[in-house]
N, C-alpha and C. Protein backbone atom coordinates (compact mmCIF):
# COMPACT_ATOMS: atom_id res chain seq x y z
N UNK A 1 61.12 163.93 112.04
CA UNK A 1 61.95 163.16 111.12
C UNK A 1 63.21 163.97 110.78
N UNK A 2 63.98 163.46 110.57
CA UNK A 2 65.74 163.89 110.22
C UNK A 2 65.74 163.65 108.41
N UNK A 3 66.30 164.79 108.49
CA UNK A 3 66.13 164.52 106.95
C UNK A 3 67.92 163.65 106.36
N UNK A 4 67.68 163.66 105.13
CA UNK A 4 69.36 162.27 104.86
C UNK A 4 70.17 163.16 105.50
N UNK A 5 70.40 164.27 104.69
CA UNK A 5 72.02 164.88 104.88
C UNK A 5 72.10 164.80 106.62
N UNK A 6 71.27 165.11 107.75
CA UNK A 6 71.47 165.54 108.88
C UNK A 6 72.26 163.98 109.16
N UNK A 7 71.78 163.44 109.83
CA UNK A 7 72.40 162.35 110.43
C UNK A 7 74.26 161.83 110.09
N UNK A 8 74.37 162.08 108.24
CA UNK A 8 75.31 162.53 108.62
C UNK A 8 76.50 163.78 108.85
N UNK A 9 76.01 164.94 108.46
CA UNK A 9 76.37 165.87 109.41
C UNK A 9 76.38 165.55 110.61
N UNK A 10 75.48 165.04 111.55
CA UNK A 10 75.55 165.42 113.16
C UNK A 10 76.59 164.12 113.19
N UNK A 11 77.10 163.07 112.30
CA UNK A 11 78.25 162.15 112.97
C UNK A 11 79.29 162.71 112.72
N UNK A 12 79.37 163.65 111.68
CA UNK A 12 80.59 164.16 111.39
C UNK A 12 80.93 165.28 112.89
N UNK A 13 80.17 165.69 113.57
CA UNK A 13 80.44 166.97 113.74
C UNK A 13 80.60 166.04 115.37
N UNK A 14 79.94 165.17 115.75
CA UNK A 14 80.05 164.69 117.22
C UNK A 14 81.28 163.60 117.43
N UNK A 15 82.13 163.43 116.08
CA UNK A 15 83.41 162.74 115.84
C UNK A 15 84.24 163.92 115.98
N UNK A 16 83.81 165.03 115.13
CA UNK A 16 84.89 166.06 115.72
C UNK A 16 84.86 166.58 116.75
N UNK A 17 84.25 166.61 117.36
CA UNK A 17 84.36 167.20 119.00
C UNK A 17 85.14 166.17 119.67
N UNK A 18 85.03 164.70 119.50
CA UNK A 18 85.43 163.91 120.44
C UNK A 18 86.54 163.92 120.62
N UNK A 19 87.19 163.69 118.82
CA UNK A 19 88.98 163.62 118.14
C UNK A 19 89.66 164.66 118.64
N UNK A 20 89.02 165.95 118.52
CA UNK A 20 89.87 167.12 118.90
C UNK A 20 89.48 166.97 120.54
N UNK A 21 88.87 166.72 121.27
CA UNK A 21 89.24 167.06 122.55
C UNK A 21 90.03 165.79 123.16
N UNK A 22 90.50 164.37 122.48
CA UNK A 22 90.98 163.42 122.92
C UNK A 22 92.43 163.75 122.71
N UNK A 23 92.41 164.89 121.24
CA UNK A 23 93.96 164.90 121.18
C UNK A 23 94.47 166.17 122.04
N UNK A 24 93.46 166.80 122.47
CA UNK A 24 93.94 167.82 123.75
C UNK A 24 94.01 167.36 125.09
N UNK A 25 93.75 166.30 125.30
CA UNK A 25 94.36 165.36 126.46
C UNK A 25 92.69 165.42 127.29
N UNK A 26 91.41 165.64 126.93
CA UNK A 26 90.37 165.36 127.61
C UNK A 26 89.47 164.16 127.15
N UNK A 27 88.96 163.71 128.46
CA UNK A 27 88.62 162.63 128.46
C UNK A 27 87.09 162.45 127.63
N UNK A 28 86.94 161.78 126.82
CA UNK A 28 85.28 161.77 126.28
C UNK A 28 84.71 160.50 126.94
N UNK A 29 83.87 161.12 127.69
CA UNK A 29 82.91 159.86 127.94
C UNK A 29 81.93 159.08 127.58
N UNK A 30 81.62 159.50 126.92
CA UNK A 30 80.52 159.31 125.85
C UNK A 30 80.49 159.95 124.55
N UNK A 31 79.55 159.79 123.24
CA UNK A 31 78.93 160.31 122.71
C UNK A 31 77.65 159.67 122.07
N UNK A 32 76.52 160.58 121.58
CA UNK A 32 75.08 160.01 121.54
C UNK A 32 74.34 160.69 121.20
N UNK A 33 72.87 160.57 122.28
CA UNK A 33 72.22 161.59 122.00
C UNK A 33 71.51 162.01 123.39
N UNK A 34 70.82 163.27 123.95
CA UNK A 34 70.49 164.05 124.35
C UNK A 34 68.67 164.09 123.85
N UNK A 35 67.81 163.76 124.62
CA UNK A 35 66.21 164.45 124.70
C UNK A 35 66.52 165.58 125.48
N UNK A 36 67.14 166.94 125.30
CA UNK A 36 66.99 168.41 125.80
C UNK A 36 65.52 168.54 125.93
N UNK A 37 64.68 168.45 125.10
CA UNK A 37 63.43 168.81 125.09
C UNK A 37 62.26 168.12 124.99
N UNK A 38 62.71 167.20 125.75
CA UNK A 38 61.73 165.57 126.76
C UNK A 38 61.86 164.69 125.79
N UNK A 39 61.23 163.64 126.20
CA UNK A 39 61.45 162.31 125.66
C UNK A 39 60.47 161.99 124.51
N UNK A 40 59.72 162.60 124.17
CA UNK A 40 58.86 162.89 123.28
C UNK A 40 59.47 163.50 121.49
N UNK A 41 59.67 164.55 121.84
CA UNK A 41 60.61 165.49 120.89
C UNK A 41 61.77 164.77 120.39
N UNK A 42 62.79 164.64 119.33
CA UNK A 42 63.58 164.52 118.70
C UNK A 42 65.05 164.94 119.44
N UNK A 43 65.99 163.97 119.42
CA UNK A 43 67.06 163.76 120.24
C UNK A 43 68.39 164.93 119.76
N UNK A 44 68.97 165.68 120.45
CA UNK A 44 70.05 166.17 119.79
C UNK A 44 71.68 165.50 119.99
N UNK A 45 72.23 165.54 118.80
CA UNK A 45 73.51 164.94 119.07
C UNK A 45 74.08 165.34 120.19
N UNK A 46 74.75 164.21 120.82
CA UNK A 46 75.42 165.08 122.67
C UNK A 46 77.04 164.16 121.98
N UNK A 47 77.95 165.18 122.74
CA UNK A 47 79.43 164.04 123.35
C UNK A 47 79.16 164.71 124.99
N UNK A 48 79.91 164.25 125.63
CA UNK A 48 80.21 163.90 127.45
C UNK A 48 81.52 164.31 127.20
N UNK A 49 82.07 165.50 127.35
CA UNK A 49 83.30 165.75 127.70
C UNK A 49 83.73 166.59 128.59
N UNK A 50 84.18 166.69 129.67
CA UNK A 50 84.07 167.49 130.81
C UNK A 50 85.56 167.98 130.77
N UNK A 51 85.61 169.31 131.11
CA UNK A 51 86.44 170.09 129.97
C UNK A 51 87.06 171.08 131.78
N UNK A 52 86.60 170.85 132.40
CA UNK A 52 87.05 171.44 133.80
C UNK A 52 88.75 171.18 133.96
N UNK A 53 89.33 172.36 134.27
CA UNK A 53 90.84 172.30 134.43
C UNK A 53 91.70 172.43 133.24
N UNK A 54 90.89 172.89 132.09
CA UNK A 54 91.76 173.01 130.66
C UNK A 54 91.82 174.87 130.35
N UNK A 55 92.27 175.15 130.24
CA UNK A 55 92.50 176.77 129.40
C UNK A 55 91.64 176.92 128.90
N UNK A 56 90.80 177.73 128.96
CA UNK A 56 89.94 178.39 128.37
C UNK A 56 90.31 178.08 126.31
N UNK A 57 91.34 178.21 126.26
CA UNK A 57 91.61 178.34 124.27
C UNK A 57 91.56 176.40 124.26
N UNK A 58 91.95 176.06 124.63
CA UNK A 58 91.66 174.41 124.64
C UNK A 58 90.30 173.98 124.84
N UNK A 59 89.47 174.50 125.51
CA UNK A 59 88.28 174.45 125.76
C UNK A 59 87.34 174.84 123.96
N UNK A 60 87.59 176.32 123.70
CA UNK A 60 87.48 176.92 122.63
C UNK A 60 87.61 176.03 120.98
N UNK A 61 88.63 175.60 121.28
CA UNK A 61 89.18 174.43 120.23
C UNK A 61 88.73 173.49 120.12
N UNK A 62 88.23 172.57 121.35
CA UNK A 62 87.11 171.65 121.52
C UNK A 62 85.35 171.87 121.27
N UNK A 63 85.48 173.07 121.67
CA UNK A 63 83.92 173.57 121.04
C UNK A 63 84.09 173.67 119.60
N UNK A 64 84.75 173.69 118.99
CA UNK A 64 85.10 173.97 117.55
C UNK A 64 85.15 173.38 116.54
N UNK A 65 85.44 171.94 117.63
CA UNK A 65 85.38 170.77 116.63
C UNK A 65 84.60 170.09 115.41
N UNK A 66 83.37 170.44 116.36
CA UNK A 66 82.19 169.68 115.48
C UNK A 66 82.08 170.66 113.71
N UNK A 67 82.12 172.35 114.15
CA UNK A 67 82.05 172.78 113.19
C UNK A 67 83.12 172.78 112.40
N UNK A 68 84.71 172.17 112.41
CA UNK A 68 85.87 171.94 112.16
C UNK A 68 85.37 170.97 111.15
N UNK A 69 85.08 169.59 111.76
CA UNK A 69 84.94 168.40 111.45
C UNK A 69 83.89 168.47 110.09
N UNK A 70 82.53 169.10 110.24
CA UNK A 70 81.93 169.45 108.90
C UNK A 70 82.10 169.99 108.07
N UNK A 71 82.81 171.06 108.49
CA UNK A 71 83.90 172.26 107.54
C UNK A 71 84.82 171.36 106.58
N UNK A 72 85.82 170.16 107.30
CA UNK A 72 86.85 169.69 106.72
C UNK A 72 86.11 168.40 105.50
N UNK A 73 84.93 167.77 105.89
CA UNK A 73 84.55 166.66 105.10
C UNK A 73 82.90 167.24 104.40
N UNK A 74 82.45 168.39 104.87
CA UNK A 74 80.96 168.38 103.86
C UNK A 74 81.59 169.80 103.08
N UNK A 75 82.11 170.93 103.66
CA UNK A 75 82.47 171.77 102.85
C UNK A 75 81.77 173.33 103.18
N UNK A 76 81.46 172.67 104.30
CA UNK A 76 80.60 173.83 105.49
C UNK A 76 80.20 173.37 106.12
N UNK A 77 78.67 174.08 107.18
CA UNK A 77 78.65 173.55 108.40
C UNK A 77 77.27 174.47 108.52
N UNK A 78 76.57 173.48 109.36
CA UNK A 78 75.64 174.33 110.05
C UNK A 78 74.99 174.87 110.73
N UNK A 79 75.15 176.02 110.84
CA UNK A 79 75.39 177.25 111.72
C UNK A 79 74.13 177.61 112.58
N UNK A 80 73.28 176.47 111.99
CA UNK A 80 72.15 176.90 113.51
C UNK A 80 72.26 175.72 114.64
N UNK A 81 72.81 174.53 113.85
CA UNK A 81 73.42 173.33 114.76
C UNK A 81 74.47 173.79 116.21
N UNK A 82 74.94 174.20 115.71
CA UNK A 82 75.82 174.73 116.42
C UNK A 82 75.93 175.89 117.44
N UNK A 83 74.71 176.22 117.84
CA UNK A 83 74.45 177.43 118.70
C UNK A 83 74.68 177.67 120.38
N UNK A 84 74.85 175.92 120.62
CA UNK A 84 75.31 175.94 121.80
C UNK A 84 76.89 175.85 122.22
N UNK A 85 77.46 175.66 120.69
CA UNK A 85 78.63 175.50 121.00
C UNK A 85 79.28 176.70 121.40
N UNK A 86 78.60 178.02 119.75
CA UNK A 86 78.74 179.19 119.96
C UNK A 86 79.06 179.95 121.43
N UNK A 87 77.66 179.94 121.97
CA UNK A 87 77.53 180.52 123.40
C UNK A 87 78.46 179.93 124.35
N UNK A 88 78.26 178.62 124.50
CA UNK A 88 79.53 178.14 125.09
C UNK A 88 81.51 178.63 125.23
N UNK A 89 81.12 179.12 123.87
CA UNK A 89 82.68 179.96 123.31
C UNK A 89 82.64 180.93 123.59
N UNK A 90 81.10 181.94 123.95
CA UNK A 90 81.27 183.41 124.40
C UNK A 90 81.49 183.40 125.68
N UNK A 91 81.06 182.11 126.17
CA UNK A 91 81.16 182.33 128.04
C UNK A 91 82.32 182.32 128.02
N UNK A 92 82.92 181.94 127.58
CA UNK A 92 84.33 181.59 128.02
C UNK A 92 84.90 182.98 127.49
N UNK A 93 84.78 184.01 126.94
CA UNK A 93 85.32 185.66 126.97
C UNK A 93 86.87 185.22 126.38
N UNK A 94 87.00 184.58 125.36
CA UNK A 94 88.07 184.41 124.73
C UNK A 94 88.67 185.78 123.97
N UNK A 95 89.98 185.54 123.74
CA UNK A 95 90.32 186.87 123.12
C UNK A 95 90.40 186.83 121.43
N UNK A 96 90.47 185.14 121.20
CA UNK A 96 90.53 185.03 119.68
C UNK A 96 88.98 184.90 118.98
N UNK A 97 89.08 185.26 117.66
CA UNK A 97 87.94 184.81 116.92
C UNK A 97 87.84 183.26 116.76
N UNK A 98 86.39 183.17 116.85
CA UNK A 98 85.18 181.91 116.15
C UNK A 98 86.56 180.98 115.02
N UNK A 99 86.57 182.01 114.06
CA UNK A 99 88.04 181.35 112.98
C UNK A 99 88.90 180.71 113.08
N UNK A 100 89.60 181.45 114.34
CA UNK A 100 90.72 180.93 114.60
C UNK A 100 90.66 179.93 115.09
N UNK A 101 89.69 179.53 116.32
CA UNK A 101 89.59 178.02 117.03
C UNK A 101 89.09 177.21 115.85
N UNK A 102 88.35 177.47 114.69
CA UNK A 102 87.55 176.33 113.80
C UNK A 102 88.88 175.53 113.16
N UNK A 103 90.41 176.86 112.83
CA UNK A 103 91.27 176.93 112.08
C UNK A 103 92.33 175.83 112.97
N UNK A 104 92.38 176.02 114.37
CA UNK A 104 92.94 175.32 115.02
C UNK A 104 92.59 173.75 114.95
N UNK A 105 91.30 173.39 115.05
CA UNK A 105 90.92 172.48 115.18
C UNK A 105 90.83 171.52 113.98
N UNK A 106 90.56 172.31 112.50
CA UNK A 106 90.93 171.81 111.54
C UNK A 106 92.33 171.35 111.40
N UNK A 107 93.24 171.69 112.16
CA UNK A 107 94.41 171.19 112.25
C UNK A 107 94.62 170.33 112.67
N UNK A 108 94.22 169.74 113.66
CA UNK A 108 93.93 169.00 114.21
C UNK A 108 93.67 167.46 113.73
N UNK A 109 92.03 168.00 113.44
CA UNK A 109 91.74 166.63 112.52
C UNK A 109 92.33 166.87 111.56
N UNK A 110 92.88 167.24 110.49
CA UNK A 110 93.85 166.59 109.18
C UNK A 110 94.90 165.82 109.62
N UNK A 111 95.57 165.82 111.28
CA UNK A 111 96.32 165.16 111.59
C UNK A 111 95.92 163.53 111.61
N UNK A 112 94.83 163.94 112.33
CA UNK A 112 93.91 162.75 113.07
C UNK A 112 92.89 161.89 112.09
N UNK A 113 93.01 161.69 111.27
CA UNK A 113 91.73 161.96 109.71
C UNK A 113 91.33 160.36 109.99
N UNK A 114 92.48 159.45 110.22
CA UNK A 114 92.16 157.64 110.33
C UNK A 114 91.24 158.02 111.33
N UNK A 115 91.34 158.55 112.39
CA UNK A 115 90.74 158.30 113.45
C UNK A 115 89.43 158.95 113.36
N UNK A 116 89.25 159.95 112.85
CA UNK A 116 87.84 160.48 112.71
C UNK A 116 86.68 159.95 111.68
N UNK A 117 87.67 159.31 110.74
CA UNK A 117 87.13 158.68 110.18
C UNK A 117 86.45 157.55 110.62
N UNK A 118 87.04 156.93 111.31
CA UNK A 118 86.53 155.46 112.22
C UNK A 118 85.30 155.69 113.40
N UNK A 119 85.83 156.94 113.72
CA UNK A 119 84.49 157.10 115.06
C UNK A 119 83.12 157.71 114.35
N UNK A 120 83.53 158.35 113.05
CA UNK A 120 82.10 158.94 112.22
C UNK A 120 81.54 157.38 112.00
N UNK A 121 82.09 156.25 111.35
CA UNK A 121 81.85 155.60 110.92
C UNK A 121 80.98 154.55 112.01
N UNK A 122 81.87 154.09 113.09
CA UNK A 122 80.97 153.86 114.24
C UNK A 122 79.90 154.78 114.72
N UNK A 123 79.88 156.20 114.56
CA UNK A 123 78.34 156.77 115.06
C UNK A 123 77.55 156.71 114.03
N UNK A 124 77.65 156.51 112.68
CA UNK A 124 76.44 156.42 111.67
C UNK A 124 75.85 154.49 111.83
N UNK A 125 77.37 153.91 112.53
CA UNK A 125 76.39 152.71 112.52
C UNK A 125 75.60 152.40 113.94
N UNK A 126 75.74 153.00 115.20
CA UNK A 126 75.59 153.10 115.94
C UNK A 126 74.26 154.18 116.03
N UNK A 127 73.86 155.29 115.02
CA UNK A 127 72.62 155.48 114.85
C UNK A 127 71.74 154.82 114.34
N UNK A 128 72.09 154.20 113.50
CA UNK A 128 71.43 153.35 112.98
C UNK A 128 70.83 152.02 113.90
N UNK A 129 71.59 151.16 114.02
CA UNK A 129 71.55 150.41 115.11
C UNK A 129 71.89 150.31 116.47
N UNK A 130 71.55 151.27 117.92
CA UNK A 130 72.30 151.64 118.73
C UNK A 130 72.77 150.03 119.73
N UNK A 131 73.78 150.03 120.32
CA UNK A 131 74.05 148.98 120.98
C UNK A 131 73.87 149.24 122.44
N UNK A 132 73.42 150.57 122.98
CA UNK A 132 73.18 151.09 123.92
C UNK A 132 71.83 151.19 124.32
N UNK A 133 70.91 150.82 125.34
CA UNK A 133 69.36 151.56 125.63
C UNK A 133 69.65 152.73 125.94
N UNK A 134 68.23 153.16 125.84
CA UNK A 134 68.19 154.91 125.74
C UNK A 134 68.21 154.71 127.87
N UNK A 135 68.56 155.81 128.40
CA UNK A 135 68.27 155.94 130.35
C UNK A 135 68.57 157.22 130.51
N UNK A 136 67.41 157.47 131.38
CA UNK A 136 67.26 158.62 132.27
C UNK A 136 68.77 159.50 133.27
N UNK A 137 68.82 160.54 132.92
CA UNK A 137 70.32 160.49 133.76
C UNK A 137 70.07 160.86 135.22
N UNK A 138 70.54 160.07 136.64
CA UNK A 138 70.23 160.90 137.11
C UNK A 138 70.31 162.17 137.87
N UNK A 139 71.21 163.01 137.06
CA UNK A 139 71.69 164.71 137.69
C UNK A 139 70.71 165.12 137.32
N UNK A 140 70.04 165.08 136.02
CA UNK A 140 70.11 166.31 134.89
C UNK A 140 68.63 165.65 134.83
N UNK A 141 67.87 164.11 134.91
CA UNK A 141 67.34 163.86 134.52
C UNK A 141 66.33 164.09 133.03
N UNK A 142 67.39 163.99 132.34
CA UNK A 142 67.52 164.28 130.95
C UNK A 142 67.45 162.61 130.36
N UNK A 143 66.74 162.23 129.29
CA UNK A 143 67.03 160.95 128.54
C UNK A 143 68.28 160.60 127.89
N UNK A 144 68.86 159.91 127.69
CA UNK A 144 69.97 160.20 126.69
C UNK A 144 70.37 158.65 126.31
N UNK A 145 71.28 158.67 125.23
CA UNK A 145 71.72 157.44 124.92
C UNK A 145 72.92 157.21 124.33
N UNK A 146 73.57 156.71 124.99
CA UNK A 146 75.09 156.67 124.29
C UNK A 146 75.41 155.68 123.07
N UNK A 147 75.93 156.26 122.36
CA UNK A 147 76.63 155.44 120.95
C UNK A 147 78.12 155.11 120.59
N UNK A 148 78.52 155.75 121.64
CA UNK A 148 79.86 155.53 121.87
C UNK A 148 80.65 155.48 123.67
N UNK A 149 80.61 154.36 124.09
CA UNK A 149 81.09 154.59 125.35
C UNK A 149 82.55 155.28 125.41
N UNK A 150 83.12 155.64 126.61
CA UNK A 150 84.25 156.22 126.70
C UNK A 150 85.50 154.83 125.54
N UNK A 151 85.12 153.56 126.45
CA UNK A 151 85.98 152.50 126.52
C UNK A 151 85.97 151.99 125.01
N UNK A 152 84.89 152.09 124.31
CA UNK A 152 84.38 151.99 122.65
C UNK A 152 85.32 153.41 121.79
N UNK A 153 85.38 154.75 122.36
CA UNK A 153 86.08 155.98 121.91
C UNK A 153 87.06 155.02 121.90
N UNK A 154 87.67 154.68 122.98
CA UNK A 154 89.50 154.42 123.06
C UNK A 154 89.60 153.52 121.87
N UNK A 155 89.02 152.66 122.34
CA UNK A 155 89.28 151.51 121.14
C UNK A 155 89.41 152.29 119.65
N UNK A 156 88.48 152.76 119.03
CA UNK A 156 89.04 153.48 118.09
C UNK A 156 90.20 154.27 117.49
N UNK A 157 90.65 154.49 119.11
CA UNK A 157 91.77 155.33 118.47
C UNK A 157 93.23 154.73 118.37
């Protein structure tokens, strides 16, 4: 079970990943959810953004988002949620601090605020009621379920 506050934390934080990597010119294909740990177990928030051919600090900034996005509307963030984003930011052997990309990205969304606002708002109703079935993927064969198609993102924005 998900307790209240999570659900919306995880829309806040999978709106900010999307906003900030749409306004860095990458494409989101999705966002949803993820069975990482089978179909049984409890789903983790996913976005689909394939980030191949961007700078490493654009990349950084996009990982940043989600904890940007909770930072800017709950007043923090949380920091065990976020562990893959983390690692994700060490692979990449950046030269700036964790800060600076959260700082970037908060910039970001204060620009973007209508718009993040609208896609949080579509993923809390879209958890709630998904308009998507859950399907098997098949690379990764992972479950997953989208709550936001790419073509549903655009529209929002």
């Amino acid at each position: 079970m998900l307790f209240e506050s999570e659900p919306n934390r995880e829309c806040w934080h999978e709106a900010g990943h999307a906003l900030v990597a749409h306004h860095l010119g990458m494409t989101v294909l999705a966002t949803g959810f993820s069975w990482v740990r089978g179909e049984r177990h409890e789903p983790n928030p996913s976005s689909w953004i394939p980030t191949d051919g961007f700078d490493k600090d654009s990349v950084a900034i996009e990982l940043f988002g989600g904890v940007a996005a909770e930072t800017l509307k709950l007043g923090d963030y949380d920091a065990m949620a976020h562990g893959s984003d983390v690692r994700a930011w060490r692979d990449l052997r950046c030269s700036s601090s964790s800060d600076h990309y959260i700082q970037q990205a908060i910039g970001i969304l204060k620009e973007r605020d209508a718009g993040l606002v609208r896609v949080y708002n579509r993923l809390m109703q879209e958890r709630a009621h998904p308009s998507y079935p859950r399907f098997q993927d098949t690379e990764d064969h992972i479950w997953k379920q989208r709550h936001l198609t790419q073509e549903d993102f655009e529209a929002l924005m």
